[in-house]
C-alpha atoms as a PDB file:
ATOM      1  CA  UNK A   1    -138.781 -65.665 128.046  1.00  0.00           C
ATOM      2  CA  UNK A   2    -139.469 -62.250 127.367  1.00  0.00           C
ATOM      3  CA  UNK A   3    -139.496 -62.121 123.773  1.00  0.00           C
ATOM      4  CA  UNK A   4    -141.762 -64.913 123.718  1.00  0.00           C
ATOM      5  CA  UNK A   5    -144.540 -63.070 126.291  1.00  0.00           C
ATOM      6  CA  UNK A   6    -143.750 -60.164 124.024  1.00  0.00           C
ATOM      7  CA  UNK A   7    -144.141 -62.079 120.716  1.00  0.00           C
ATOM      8  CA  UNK A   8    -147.856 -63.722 122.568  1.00  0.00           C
ATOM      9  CA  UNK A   9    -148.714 -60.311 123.530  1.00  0.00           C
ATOM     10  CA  UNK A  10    -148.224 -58.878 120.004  1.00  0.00           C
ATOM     11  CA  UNK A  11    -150.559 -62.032 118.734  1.00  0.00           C
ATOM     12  CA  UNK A  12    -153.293 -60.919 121.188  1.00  0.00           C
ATOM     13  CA  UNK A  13    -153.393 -57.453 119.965  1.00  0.00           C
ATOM     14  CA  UNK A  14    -153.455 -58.336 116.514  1.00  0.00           C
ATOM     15  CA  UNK A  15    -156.299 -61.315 117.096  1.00  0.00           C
ATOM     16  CA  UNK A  16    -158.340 -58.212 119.141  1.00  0.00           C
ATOM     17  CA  UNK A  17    -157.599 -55.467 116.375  1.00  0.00           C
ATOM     18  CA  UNK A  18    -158.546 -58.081 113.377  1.00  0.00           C
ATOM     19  CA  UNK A  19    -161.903 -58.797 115.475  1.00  0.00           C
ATOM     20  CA  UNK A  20    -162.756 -55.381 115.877  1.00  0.00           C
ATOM     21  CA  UNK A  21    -161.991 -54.550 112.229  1.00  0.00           C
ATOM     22  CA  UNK A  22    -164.566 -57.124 110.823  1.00  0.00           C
ATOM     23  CA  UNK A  23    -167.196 -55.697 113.257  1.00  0.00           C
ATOM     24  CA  UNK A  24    -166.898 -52.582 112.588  1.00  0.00           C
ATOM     25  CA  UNK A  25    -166.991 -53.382 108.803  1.00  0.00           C
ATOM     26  CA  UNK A  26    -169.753 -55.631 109.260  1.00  0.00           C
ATOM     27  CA  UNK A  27    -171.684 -52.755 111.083  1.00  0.00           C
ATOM     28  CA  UNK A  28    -170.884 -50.025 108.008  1.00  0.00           C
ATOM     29  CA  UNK A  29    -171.925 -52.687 105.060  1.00  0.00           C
ATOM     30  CA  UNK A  30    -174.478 -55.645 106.687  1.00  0.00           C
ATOM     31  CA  UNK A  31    -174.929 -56.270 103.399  1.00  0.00           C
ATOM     32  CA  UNK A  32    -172.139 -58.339 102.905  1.00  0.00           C
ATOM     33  CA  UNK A  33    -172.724 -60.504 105.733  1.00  0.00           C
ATOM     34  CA  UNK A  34    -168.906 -61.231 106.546  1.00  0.00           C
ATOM     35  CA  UNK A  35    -169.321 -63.032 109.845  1.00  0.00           C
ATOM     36  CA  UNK A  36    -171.765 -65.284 108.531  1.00  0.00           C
ATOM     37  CA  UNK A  37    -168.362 -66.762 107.053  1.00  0.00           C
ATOM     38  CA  UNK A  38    -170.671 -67.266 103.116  1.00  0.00           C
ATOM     39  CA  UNK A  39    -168.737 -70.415 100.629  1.00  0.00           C
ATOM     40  CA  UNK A  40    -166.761 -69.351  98.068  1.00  0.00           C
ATOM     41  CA  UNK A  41    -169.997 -71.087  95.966  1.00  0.00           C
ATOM     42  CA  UNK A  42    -172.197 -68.542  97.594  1.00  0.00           C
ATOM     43  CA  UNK A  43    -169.879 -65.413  97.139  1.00  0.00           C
ATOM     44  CA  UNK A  44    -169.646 -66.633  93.594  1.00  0.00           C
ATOM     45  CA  UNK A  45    -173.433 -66.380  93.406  1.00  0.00           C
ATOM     46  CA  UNK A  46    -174.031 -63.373  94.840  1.00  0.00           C
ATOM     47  CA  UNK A  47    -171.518 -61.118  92.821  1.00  0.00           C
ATOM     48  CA  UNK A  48    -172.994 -62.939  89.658  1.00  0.00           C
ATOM     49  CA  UNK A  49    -176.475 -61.733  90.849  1.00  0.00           C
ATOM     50  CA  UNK A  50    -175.075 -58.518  91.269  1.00  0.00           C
ATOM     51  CA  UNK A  51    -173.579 -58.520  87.984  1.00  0.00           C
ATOM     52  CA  UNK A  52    -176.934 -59.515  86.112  1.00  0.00           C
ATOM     53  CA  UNK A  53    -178.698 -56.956  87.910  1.00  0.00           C
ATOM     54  CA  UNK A  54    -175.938 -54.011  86.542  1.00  0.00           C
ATOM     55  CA  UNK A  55    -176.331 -55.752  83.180  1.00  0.00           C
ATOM     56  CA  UNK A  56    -180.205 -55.340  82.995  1.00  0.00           C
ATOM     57  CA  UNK A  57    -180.033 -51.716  84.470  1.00  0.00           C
ATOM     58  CA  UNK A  58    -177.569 -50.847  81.901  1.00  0.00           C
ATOM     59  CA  UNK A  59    -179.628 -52.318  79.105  1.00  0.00           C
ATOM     60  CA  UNK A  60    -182.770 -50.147  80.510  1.00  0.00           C
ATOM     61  CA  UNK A  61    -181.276 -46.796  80.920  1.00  0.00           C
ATOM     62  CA  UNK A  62    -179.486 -47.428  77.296  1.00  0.00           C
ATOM     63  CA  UNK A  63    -182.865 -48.618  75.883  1.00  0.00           C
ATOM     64  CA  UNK A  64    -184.449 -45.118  77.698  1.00  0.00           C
ATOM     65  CA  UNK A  65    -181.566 -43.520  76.274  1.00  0.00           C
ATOM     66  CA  UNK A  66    -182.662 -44.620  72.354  1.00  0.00           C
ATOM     67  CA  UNK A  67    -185.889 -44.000  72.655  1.00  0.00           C
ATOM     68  CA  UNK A  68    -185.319 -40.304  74.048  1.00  0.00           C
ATOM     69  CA  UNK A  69    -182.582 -40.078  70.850  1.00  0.00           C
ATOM     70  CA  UNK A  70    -185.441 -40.683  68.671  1.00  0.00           C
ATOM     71  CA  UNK A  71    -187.429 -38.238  69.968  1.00  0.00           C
ATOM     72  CA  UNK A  72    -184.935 -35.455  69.647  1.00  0.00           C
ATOM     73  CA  UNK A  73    -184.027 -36.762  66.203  1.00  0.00           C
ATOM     74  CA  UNK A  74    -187.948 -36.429  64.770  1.00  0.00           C
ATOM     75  CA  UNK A  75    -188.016 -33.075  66.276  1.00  0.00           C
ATOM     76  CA  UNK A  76    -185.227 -31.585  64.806  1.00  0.00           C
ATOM     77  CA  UNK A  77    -186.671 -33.212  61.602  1.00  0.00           C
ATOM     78  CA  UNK A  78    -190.211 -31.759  62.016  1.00  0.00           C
ATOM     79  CA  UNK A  79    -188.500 -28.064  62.879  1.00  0.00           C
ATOM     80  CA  UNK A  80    -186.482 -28.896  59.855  1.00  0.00           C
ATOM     81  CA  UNK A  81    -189.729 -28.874  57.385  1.00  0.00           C
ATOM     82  CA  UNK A  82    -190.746 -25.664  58.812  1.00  0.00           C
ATOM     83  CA  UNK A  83    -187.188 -24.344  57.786  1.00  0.00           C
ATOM     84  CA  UNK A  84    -187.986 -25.273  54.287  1.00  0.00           C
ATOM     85  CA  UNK A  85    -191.525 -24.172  54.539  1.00  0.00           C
ATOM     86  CA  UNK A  86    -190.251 -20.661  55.281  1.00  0.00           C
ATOM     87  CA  UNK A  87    -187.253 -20.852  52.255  1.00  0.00           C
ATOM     88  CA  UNK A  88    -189.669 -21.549  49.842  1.00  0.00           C
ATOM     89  CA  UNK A  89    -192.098 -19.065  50.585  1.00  0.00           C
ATOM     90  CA  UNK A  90    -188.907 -16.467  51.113  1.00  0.00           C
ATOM     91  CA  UNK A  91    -187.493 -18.000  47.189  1.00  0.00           C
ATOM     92  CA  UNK A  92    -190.360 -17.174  45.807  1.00  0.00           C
ATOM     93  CA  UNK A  93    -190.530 -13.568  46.680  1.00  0.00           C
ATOM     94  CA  UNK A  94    -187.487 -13.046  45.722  1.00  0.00           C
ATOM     95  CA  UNK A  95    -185.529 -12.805  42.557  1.00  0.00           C
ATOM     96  CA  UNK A  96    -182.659 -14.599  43.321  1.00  0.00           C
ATOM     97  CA  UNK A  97    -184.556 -16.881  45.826  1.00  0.00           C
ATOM     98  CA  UNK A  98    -184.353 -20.021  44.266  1.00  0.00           C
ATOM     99  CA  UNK A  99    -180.874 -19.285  43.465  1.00  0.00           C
ATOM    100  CA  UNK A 100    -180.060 -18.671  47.010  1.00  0.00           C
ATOM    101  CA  UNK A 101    -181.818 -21.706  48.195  1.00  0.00           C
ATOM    102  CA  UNK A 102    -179.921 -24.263  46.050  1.00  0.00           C
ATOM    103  CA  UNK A 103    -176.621 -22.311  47.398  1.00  0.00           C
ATOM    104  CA  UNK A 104    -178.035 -23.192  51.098  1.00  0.00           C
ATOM    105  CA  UNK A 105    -178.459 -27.180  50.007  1.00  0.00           C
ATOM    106  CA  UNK A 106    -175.704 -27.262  48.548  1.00  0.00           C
ATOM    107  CA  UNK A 107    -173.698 -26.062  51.580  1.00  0.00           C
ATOM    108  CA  UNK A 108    -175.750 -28.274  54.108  1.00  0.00           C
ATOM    109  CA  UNK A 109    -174.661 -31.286  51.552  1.00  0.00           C
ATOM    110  CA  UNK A 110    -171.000 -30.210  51.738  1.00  0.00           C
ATOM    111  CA  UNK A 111    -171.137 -29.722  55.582  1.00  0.00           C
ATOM    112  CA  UNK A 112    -173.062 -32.942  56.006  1.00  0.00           C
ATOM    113  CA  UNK A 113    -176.210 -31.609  57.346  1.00  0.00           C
ATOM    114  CA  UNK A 114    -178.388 -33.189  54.696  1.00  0.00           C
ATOM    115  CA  UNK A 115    -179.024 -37.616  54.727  1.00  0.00           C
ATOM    116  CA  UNK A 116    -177.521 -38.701  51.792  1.00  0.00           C
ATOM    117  CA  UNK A 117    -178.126 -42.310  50.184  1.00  0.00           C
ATOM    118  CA  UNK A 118    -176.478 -43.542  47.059  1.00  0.00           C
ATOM    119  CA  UNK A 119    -173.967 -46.824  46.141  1.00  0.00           C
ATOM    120  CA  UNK A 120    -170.981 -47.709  48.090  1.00  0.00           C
ATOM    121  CA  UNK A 121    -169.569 -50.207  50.030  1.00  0.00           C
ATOM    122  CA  UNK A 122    -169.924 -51.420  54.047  1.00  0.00           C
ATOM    123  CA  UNK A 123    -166.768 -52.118  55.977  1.00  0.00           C
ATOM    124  CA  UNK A 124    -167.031 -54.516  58.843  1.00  0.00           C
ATOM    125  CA  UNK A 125    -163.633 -53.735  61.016  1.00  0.00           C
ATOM    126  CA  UNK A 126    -162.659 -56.267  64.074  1.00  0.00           C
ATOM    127  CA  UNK A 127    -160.278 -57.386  66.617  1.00  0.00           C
ATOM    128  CA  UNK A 128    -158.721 -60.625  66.192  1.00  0.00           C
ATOM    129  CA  UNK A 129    -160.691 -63.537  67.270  1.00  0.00           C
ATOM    130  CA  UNK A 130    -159.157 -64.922  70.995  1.00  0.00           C
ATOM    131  CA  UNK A 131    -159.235 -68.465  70.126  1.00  0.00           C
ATOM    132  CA  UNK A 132    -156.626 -67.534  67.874  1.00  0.00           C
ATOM    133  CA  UNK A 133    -153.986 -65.708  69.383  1.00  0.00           C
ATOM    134  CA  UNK A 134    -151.258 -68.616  71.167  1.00  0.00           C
ATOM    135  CA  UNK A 135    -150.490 -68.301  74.814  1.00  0.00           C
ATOM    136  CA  UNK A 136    -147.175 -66.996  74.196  1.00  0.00           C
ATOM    137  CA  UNK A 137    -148.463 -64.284  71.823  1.00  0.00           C
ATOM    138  CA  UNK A 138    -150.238 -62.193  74.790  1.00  0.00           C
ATOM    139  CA  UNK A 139    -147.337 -59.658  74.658  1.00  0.00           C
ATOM    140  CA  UNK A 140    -148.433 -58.744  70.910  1.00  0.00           C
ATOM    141  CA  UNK A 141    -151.920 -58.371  71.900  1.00  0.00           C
ATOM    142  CA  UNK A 142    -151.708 -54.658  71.041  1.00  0.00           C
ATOM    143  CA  UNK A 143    -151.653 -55.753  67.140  1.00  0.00           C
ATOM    144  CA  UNK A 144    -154.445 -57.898  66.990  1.00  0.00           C
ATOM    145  CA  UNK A 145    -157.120 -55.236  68.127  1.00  0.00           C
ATOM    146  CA  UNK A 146    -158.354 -52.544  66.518  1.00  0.00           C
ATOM    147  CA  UNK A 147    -156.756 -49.202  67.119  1.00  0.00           C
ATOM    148  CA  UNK A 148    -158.580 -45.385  66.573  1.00  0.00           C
ATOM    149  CA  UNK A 149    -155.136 -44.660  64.115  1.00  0.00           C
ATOM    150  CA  UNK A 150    -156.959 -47.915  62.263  1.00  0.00           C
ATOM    151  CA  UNK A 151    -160.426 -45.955  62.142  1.00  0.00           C
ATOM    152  CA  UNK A 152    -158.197 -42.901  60.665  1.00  0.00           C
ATOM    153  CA  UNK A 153    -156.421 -44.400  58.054  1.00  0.00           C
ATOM    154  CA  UNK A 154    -159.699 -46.498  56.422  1.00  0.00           C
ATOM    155  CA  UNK A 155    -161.417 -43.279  56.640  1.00  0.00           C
ATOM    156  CA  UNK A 156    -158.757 -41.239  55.145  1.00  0.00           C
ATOM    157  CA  UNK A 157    -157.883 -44.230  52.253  1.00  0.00           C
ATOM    158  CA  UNK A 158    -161.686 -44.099  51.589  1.00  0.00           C
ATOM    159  CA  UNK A 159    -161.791 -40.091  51.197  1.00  0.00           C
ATOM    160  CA  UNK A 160    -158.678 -40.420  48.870  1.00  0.00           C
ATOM    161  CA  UNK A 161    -160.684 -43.462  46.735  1.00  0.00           C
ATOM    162  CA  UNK A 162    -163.203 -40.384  46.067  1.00  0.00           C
ATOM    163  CA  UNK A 163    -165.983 -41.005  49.153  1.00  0.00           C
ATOM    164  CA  UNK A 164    -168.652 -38.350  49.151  1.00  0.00           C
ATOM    165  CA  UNK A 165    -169.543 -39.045  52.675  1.00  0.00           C
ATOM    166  CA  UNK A 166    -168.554 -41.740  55.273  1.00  0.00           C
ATOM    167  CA  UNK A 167    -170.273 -42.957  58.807  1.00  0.00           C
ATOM    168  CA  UNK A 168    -168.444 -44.983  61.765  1.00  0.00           C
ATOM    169  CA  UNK A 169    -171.962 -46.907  63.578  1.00  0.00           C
ATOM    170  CA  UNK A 170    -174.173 -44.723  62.166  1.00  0.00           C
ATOM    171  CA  UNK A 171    -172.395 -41.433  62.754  1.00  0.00           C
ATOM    172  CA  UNK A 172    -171.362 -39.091  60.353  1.00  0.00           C
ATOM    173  CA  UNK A 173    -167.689 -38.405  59.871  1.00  0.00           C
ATOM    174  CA  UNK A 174    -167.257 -34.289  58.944  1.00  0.00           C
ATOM    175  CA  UNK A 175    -163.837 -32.617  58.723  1.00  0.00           C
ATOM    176  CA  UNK A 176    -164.479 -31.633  62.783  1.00  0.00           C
ATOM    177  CA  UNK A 177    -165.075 -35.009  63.693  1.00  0.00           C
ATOM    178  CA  UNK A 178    -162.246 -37.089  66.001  1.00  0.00           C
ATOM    179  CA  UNK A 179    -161.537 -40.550  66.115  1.00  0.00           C
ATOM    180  CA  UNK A 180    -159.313 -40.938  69.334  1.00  0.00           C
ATOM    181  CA  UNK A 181    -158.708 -43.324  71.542  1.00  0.00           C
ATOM    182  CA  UNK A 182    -161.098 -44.072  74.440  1.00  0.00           C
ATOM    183  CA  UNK A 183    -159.149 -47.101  76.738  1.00  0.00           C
ATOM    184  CA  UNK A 184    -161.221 -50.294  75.868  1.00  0.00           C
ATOM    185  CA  UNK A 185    -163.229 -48.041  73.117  1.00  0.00           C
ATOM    186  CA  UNK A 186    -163.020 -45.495  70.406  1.00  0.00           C
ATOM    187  CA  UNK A 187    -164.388 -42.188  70.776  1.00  0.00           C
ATOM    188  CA  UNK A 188    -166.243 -41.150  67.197  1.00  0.00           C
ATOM    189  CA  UNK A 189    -167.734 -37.930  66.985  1.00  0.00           C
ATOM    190  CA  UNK A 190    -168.118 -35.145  69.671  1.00  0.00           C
ATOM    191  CA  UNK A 191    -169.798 -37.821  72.213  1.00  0.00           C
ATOM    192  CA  UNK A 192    -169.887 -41.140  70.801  1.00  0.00           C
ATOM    193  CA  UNK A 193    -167.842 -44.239  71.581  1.00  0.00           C
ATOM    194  CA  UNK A 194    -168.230 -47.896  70.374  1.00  0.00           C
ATOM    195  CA  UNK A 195    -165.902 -50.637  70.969  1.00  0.00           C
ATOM    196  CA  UNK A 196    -165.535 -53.027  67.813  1.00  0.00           C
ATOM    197  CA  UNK A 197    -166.948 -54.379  65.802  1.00  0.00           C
ATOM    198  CA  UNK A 198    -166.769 -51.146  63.779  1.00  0.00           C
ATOM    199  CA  UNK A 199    -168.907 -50.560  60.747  1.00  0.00           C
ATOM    200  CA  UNK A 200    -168.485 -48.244  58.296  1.00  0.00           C
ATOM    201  CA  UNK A 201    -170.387 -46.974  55.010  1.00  0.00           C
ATOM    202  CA  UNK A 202    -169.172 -44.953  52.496  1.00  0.00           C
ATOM    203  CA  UNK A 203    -171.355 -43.743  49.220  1.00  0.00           C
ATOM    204  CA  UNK A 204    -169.257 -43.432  46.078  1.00  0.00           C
ATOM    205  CA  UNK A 205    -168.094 -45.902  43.169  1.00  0.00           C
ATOM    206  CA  UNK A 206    -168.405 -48.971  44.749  1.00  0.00           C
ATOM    207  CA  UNK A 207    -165.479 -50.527  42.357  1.00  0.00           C
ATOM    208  CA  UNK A 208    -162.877 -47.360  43.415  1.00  0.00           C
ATOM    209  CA  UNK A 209    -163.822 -47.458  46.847  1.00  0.00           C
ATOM    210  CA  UNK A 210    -163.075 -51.113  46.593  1.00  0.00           C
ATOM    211  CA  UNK A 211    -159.975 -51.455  44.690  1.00  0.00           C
ATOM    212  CA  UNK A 212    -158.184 -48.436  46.590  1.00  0.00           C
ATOM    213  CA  UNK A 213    -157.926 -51.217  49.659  1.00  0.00           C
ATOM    214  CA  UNK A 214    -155.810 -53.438  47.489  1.00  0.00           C
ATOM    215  CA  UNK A 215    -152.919 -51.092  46.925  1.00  0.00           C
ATOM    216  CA  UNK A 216    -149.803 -52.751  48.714  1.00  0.00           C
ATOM    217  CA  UNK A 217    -149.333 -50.371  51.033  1.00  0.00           C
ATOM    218  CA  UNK A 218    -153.237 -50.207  52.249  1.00  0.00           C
ATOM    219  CA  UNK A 219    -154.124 -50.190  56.022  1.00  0.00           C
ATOM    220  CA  UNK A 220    -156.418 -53.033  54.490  1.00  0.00           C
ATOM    221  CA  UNK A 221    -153.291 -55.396  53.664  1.00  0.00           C
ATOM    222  CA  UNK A 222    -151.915 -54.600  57.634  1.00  0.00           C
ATOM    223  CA  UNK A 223    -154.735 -55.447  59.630  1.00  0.00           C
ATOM    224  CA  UNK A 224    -155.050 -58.596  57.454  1.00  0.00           C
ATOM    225  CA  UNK A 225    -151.497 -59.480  58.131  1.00  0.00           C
ATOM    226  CA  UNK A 226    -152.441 -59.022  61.867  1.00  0.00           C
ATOM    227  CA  UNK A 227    -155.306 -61.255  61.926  1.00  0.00           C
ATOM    228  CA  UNK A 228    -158.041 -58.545  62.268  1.00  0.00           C
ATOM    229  CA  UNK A 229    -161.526 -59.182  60.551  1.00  0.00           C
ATOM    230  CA  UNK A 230    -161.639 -56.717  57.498  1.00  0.00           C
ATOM    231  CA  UNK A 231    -164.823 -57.574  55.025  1.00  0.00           C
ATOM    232  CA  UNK A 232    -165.849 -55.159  52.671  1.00  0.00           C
ATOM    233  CA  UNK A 233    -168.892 -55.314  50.332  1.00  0.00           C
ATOM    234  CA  UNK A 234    -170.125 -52.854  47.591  1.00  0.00           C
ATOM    235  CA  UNK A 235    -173.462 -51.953  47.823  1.00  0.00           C
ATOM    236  CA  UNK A 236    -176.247 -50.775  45.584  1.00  0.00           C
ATOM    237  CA  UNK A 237    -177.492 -48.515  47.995  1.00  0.00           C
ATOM    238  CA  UNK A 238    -175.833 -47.058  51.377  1.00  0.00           C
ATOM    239  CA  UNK A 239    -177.785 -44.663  53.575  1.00  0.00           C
ATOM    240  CA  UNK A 240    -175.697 -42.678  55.829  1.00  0.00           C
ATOM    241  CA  UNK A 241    -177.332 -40.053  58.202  1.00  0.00           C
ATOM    242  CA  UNK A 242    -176.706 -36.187  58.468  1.00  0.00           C
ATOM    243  CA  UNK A 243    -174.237 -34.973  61.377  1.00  0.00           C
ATOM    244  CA  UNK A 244    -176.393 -34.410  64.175  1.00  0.00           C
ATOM    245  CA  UNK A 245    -174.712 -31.697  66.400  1.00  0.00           C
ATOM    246  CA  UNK A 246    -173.397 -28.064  66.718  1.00  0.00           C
ATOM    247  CA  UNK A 247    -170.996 -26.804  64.402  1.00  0.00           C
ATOM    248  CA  UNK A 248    -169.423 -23.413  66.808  1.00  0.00           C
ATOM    249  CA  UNK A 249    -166.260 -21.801  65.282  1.00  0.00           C
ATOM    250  CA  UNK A 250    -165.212 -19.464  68.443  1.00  0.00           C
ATOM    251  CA  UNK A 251    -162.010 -18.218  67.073  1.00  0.00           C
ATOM    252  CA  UNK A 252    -161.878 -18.995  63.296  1.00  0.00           C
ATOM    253  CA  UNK A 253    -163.568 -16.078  60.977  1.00  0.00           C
ATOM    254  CA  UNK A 254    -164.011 -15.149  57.183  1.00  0.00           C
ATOM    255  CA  UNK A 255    -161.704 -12.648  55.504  1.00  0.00           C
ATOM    256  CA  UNK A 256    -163.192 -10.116  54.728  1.00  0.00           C
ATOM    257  CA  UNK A 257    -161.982  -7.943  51.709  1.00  0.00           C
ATOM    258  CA  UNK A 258    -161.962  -4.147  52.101  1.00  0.00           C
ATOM    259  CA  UNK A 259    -165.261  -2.268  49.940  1.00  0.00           C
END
C-alpha cells in the first residue's frame, strides 16, 4: 500500500511540475500559443508561414546586397580611369614612360587585376540528380555530390590544358585563391561560397581546353562514372572578370641583391 500512495504521489508531482512548465513557457514565448492545444494542420501552417517569410527576407537583404556590390564595383572602376588618367600623363613625361606603363599592364594581366575576354569553353559542374540515386545507395551519397577537391582538380586540369585565366560563378581564380570546403557549400575566393551548380569559364584554345578532359585518367571521366552532371562547351567568346580584392603579402618579400 505504500508503494502505491508513493507511486500516486510521484504522478501528482509530475502532473503539477509538467503544468507549471507549459505556463511558464507559455508566459516567456505567447507566441506560440501552446495551451491553445493548435492541429498538427495548423502547426504545419504556421512554421510554413514562417519559413516563406525567412525566404523573402533572405531574397531582400541578398538583392540589397547586389545592388550595394555594384556600386562598389563601378567605383573602383571610375577610380580606376583616374589611375590611367594619371599614367598617361606621367608616360608621357617621361622617357621610359610608356615602357613602364606596358610593364604595369602587363603585371595587372598576370595578377588578374585586368577583365579579360577571349575563346574558351564553360563548364557546368553538378551533383547527381536525387531521383536517381536507389534507396539502398544513401550510404554512397558522398560520391554523387560535388566535392571542393572536384573544383581543384578541373581547375588545375584546365591550367595544365594551357588556361590563361579561369572563374568559379563569376569569381576569379588567382594563385591566392582557395577552394575549400564549406559543409553544404564551397568556399571560392577570400569570401565567396556557392553550393552547385558550379560554373566555370576558362579563356584559351577552346579544342585543348576541351580535349585535356578526355584523357583516361581526367577528373572529367570520375565524376561521370559517379553520375555527376559535367557539360562542357567551347565558346567563341568567354568574359571572365578581374579579381576584386586585396592582395597583402605580410611576411613574404623580394630578394634583394647587394649594390
Amino acid at each position: 500500500m505504500k508503494i502505491k500512495k508513493d507511486i500516486l504521489i510521484l504522478s501528482f508531482v509530475g502532473v503539477l511540475v509538467g503544468f507549471f512548465v507549459i505556463k511558464a513557457f507559455d508566459a516567456e514565448n505567447p507566441q506560440l500559443g501552446f495551451s491553445n492545444m493548435m492541429s498538427p494542420h495548423t502547426w504545419d501552417r504556421y512554421f510554413q508561414e514562417r519559413s516563406i517569410a525567412s525566404i523573402e527576407n533572405y531574397l531582400n537583404r541578398t538583392k540589397d546586397l547586389e545592388e550595394s556590390k555594384e556600386l562598389l564595383l563601378e567605383e573602383i572602376r571610375e577610380l580606376e580611369k583616374v589611375i590611367s588618367e594619371h599614367e598617361e600623363t606621367a608616360a608621357a613625361r617621361l622617357d621610359r614612360g610608356e615602357q613602364i606603363r606596358q610593364e604595369l599592364h602587363d603585371s595587372r594581366m598576370i595578377a588578374g587585376m585586368l577583365d579579360i575576354e577571349g575563346p574558351g569553353v564553360e563548364i557546368i559542374l553538378d551533383d547527381r540528380k536525387r531521383d536517381t540515386i536507389l534507396e539502398n545507395d544513401t550510404d554512397m551519397i558522398g560520391y554523387y555530390i560535388v566535392h571542393d577537391s572536384d573544383l581543384l582538380e578541373v581547375v588545375n586540369e584546365l591550367r595544365a590544358a594551357g588556361a590563361e585565366a579561369v572563374a568559379i560563378n563569376g569569381v576569379r581564380i588567382t594563385g591566392l585563391s582557395r577552394i575549400s570546403c564549406g559543409g553544404p557549400t564551397i568556399n571560392v575566393g577570400k569570401e565567396q561560397r556557392f553550393a552547385p551548380p558550379f560554373i566555370i569559364h576558362a579563356v584559351g584554345d577552346p579544342e585543348a581546353l576541351t580535349s585535356y578532359f578526355q584523357r583516361n585518367d581526367s577528373i572529367y571521366q570520375t565524376l561521370i562514372f559517379w553520375g555527376l552532371r559535367f557539360e562542357i562547351k567551347q565558346k567563341e567568346m568567354i568574359q571572365i572578370p578581374r579579381y576584386i580584392g586585396d592582395i597583402e603579402f605580410r611576411y613574404a618579400e623580394p630578394i634583394r641583391e647587394d649594390e
